[in-house]
Every structure is written in structure tokens, then in C-alpha cells.
C-alpha atoms as a PDB file:
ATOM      1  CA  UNK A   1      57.854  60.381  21.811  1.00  0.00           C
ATOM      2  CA  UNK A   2      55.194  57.925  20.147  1.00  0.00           C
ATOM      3  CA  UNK A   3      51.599  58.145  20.461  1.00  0.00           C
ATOM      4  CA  UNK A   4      52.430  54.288  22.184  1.00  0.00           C
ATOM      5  CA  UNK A   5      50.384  53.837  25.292  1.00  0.00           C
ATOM      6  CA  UNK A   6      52.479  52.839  28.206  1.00  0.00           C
ATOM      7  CA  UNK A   7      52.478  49.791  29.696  1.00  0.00           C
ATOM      8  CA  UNK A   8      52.572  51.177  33.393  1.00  0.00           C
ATOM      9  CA  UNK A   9      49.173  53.119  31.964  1.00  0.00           C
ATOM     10  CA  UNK A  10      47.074  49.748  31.485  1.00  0.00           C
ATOM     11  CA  UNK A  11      45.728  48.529  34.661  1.00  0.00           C
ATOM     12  CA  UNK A  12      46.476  44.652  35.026  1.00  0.00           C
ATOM     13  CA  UNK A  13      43.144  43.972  36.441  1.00  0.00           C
ATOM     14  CA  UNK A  14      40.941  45.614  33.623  1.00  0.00           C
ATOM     15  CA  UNK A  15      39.648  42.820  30.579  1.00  0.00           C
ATOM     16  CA  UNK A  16      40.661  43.501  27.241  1.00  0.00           C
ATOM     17  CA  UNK A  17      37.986  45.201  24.984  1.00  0.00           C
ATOM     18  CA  UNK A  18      37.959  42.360  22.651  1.00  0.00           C
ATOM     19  CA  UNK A  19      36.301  40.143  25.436  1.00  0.00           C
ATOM     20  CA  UNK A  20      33.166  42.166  25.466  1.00  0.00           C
ATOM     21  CA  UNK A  21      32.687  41.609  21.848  1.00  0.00           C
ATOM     22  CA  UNK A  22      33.141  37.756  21.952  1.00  0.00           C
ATOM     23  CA  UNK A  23      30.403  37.377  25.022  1.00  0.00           C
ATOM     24  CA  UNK A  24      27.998  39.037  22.706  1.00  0.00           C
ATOM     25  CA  UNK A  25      28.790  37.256  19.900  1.00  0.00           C
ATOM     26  CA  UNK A  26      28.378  33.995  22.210  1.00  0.00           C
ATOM     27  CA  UNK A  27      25.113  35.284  23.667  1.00  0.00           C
ATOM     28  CA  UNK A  28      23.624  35.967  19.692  1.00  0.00           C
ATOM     29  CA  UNK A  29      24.556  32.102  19.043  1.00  0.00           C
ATOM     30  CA  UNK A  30      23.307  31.255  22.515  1.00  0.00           C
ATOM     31  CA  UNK A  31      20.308  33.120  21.239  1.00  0.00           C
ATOM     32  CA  UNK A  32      19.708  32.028  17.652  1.00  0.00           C
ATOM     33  CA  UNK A  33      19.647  28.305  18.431  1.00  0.00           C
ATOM     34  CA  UNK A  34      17.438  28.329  21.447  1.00  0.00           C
ATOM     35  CA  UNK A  35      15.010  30.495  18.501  1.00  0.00           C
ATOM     36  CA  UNK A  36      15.781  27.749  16.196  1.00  0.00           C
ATOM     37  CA  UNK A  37      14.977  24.853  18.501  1.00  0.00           C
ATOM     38  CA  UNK A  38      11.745  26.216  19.711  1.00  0.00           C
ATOM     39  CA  UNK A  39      10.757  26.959  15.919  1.00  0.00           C
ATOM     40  CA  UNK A  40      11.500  23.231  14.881  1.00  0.00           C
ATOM     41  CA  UNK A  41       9.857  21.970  17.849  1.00  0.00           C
ATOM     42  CA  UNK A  42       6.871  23.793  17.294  1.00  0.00           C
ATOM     43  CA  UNK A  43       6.881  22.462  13.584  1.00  0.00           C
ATOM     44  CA  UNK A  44       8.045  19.707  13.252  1.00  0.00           C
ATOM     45  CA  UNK A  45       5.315  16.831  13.431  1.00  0.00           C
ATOM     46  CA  UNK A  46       5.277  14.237  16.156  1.00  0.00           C
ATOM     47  CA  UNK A  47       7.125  11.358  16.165  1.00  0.00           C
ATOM     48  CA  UNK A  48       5.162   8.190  14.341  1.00  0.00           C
ATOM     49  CA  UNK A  49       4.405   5.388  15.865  1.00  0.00           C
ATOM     50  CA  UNK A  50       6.421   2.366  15.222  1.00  0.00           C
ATOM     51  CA  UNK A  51       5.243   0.065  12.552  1.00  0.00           C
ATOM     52  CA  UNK A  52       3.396  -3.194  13.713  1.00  0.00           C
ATOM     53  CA  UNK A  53       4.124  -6.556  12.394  1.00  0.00           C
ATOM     54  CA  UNK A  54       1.743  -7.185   9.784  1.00  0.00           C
ATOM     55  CA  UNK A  55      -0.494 -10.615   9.667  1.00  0.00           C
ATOM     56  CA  UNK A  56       0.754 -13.281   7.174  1.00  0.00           C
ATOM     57  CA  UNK A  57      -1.060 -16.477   8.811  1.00  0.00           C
ATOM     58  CA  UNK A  58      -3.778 -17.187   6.165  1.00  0.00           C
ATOM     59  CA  UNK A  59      -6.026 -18.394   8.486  1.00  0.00           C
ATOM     60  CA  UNK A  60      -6.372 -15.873  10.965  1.00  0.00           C
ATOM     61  CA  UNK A  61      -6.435 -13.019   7.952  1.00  0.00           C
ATOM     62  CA  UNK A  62      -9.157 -14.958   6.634  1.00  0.00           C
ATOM     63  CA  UNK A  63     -10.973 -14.597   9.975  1.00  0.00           C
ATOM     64  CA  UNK A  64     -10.363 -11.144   9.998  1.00  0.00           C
ATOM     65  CA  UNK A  65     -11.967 -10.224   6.092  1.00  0.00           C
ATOM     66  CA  UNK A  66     -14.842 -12.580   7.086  1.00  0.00           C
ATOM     67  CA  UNK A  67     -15.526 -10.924  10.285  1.00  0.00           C
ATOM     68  CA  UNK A  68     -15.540  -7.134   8.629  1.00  0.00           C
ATOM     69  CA  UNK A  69     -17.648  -8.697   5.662  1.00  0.00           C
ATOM     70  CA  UNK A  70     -15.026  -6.835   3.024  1.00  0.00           C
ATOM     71  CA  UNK A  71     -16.482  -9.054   0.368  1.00  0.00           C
ATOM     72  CA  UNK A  72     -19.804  -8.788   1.341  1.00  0.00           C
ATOM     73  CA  UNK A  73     -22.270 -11.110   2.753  1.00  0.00           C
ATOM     74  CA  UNK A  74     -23.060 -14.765   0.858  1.00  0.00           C
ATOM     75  CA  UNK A  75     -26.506 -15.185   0.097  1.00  0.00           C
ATOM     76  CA  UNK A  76     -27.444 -18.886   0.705  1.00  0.00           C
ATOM     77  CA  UNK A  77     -28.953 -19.267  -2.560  1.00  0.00           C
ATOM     78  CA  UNK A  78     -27.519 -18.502  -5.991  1.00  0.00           C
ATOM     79  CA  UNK A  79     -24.047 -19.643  -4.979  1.00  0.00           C
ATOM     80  CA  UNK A  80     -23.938 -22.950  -6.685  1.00  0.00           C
ATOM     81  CA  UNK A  81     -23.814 -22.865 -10.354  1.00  0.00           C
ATOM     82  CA  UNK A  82     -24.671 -26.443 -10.856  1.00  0.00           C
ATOM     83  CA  UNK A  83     -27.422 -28.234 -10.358  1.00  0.00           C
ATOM     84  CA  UNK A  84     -25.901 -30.949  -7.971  1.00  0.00           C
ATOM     85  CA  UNK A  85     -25.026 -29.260  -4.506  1.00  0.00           C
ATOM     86  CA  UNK A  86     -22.128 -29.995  -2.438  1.00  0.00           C
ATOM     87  CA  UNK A  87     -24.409 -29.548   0.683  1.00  0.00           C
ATOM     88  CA  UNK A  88     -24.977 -33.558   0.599  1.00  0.00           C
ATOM     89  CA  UNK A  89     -21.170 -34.491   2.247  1.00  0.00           C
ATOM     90  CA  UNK A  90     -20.237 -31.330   4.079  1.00  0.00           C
ATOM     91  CA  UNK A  91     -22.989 -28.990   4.822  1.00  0.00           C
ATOM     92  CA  UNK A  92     -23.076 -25.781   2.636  1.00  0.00           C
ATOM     93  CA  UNK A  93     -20.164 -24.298   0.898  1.00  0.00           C
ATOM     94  CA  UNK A  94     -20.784 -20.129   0.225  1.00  0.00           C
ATOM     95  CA  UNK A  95     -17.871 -18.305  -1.241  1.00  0.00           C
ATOM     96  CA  UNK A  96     -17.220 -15.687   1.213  1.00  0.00           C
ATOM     97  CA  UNK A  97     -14.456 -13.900  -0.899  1.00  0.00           C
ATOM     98  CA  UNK A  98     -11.293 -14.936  -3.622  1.00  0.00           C
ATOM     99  CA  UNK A  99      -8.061 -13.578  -3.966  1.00  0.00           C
ATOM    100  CA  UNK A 100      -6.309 -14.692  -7.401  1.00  0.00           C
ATOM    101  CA  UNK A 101      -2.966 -14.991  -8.656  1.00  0.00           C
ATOM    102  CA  UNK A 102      -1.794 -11.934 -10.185  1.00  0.00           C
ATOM    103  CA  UNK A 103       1.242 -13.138 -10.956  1.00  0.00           C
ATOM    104  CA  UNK A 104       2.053 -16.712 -12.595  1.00  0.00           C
ATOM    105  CA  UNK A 105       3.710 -19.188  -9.509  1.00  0.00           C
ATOM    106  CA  UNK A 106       1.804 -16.611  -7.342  1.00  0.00           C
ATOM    107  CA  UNK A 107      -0.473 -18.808  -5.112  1.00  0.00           C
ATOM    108  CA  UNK A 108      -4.596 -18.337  -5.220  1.00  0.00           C
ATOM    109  CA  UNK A 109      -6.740 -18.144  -2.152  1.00  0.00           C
ATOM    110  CA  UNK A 110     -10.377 -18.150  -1.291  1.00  0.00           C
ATOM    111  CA  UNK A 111     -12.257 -17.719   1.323  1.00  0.00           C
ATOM    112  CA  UNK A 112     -15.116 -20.535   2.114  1.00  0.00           C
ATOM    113  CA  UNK A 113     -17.217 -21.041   4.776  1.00  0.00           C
ATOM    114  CA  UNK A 114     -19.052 -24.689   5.426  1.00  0.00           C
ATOM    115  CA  UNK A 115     -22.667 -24.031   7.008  1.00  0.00           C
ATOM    116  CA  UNK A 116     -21.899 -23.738  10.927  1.00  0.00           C
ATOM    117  CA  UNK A 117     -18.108 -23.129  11.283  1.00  0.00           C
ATOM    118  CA  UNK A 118     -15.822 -19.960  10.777  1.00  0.00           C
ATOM    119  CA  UNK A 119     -14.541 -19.115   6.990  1.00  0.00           C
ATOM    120  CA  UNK A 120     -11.284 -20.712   6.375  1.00  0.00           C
ATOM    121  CA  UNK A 121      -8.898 -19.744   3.534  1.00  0.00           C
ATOM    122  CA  UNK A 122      -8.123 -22.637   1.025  1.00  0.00           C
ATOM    123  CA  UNK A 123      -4.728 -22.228  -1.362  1.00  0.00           C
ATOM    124  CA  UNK A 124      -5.451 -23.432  -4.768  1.00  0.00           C
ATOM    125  CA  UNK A 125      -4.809 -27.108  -4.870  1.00  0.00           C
ATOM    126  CA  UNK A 126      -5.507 -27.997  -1.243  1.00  0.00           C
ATOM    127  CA  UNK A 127      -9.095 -29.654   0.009  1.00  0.00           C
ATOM    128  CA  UNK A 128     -11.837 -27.406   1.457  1.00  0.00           C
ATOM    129  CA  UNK A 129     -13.210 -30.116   3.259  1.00  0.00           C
ATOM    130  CA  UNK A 130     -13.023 -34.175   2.592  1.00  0.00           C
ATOM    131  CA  UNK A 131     -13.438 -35.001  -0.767  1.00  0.00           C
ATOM    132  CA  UNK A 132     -13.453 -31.687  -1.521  1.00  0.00           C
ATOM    133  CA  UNK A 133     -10.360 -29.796  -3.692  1.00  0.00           C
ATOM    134  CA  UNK A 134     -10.596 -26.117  -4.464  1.00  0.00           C
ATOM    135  CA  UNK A 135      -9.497 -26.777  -8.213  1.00  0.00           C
ATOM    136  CA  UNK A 136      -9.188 -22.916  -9.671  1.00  0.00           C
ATOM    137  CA  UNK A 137      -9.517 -19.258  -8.615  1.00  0.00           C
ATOM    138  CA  UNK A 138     -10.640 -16.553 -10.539  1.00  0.00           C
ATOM    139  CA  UNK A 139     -11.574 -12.830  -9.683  1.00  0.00           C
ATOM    140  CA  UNK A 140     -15.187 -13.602  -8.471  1.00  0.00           C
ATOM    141  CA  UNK A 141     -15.590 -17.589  -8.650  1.00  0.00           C
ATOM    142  CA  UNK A 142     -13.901 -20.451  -8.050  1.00  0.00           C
ATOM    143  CA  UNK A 143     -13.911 -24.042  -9.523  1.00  0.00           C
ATOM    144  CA  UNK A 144     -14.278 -27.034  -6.496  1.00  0.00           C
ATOM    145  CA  UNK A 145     -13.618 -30.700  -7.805  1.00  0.00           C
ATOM    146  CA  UNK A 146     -16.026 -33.493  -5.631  1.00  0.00           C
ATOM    147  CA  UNK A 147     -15.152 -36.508  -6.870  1.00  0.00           C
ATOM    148  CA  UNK A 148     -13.885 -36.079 -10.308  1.00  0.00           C
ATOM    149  CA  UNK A 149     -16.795 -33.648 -11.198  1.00  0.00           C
ATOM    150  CA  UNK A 150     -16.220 -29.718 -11.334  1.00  0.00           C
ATOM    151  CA  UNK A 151     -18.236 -27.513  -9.352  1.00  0.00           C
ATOM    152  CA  UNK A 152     -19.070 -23.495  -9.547  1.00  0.00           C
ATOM    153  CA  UNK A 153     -18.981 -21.497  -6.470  1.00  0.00           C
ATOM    154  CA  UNK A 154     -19.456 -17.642  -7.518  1.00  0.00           C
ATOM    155  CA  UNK A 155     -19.460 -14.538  -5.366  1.00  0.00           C
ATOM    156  CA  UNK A 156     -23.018 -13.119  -4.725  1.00  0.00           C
ATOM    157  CA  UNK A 157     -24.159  -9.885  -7.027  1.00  0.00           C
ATOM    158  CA  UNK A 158     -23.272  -6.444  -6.151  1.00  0.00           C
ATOM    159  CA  UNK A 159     -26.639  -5.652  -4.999  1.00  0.00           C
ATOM    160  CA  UNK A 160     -27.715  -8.785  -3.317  1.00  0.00           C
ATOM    161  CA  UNK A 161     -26.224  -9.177  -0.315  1.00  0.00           C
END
């Protein structure tokens, strides 16, 4: 007779042994990605916060740099480069910061406050107040135009504030 076991041997209720070696291999997976999924959540860093729409109004940017002083503070005197002041039509004009074109067709800003109101930003070309058109921006001047005749505002020295 062969070494066959008999079918009337096996009891009908019994599992096969192959099912015992598939829950464990189930429980090891079970296992290695509740490991994995603590490690990566311990690791990982937090989520960042969503990006916020950034400010492109020139005006209220302009408020912003003049109320953090980035460019410093204007001294009264030694802003004017000519010996005619604007102050006689508007009050006085102090240069509170420039931005220039870096690039050509790039438009030119500066920053200028008129004695007793809020810094406003002028583009190159427009008027800073009547009669008054911000002709030119460099890196730390710019050139105003009052009635046909060019003026100088510069940005105070380093070390005077």
C-alpha cells in the first residue's frame, strides 16, 4: 500500500496547515506598516501653511515700507539738491525710498511723502502732487520736473537718519 494518507484519516473540521502560515504572514504586514506609519509620522514635518496672497496695490505697499522705515528715516534737510525748494506749492517733498527699473519697459517707483500726509508711491511719469511730475528714478535719487525746471530729491546718508 502507499505511504498516501487516507481521506477518512483527515478530520473535515481541522484547517489546513497552510492557513496558519498565511495569518502570520498577514499579521508581519499588519505589523510592518503600522511601524512604518508611526515612523513617518513621527518624521515627517508638519504640514505648511497655505501661501497668502501677496500685496500688489502700490499704494498700500508703499504704506507698509514707510511704516517699517525699510529705507530709513528722511532727514528734513539735505534732501533737496537745488537751491529752489519745492516746499513753496505743496509743502515738503522728502524721498522716503526708490525702487528702479531693473529691467528696460520695467516701470520705476518712489516713495514720497508731502509734509503732513502718508507716503504715497509715484510710477515714473505720473505727478507727485499738482504741478509736480516725478521725471526719473535712479537707485538712491530721483529727478522731479516743477514747471519745466528739474529738481533733485536724494535719499538721506547711511548714517544720518
Amino acid at each position: 500500500m502507499p505511504a498516501w494518507p487516507r481521506l477518512s484519516a483527515m478530520n473535515p473540521l481541522s484547517p489546513p496547515p497552510w492557513l496558519g502560515h498565511l495569518a502570520s504572514g498577514l499579521m508581519l504586514m499588519l505589523l510592518a506598516w503600522l511601524c512604518a506609519s508611526i515612523y513617518w509620522a513621527l518624521t515627517l514635518p508638519t504640514s505648511t501653511p497655505p501661501v497668502t496672497a501677496l500685496e500688489t496695490d502700490p499704494q498700500r505697499l508703499a504704506q507698509a515700507i514707510g511704516a517699517h522705515h525699510l529705507f530709513g528715516t528722511a532727514d528734513s534737510t539735505g534732501n533737496t539738491n537745488s537751491a529752489d525748494n519745492l516746499s513753496s506749492a505743496t509743502g515738503e517733498l522728502r524721498l522716503i525710498g526708490a525702487i528702479a527699473a531693473q529691467k528696460d519697459g520695467r516701470p520705476a517707483y518712489a516713495l514720497i511723502a508731502i509734509e503732513g500726509s502718508p507716503p504715497e508711491v509715484v510710477r515714473e511719469g505720473d505727478e507727485v502732487a499738482p504741478g509736480i511730475v516725478l521725471q526719473r528714478v535712479l537707485a538712491r535719487e530721483v529727478t522731479l520736473l516743477h514747471h519745466g525746471r528739474s529738481r533733485t530729491l536724494s535719499l538721506p546718508e547711511h548714517g544720518n537718519p
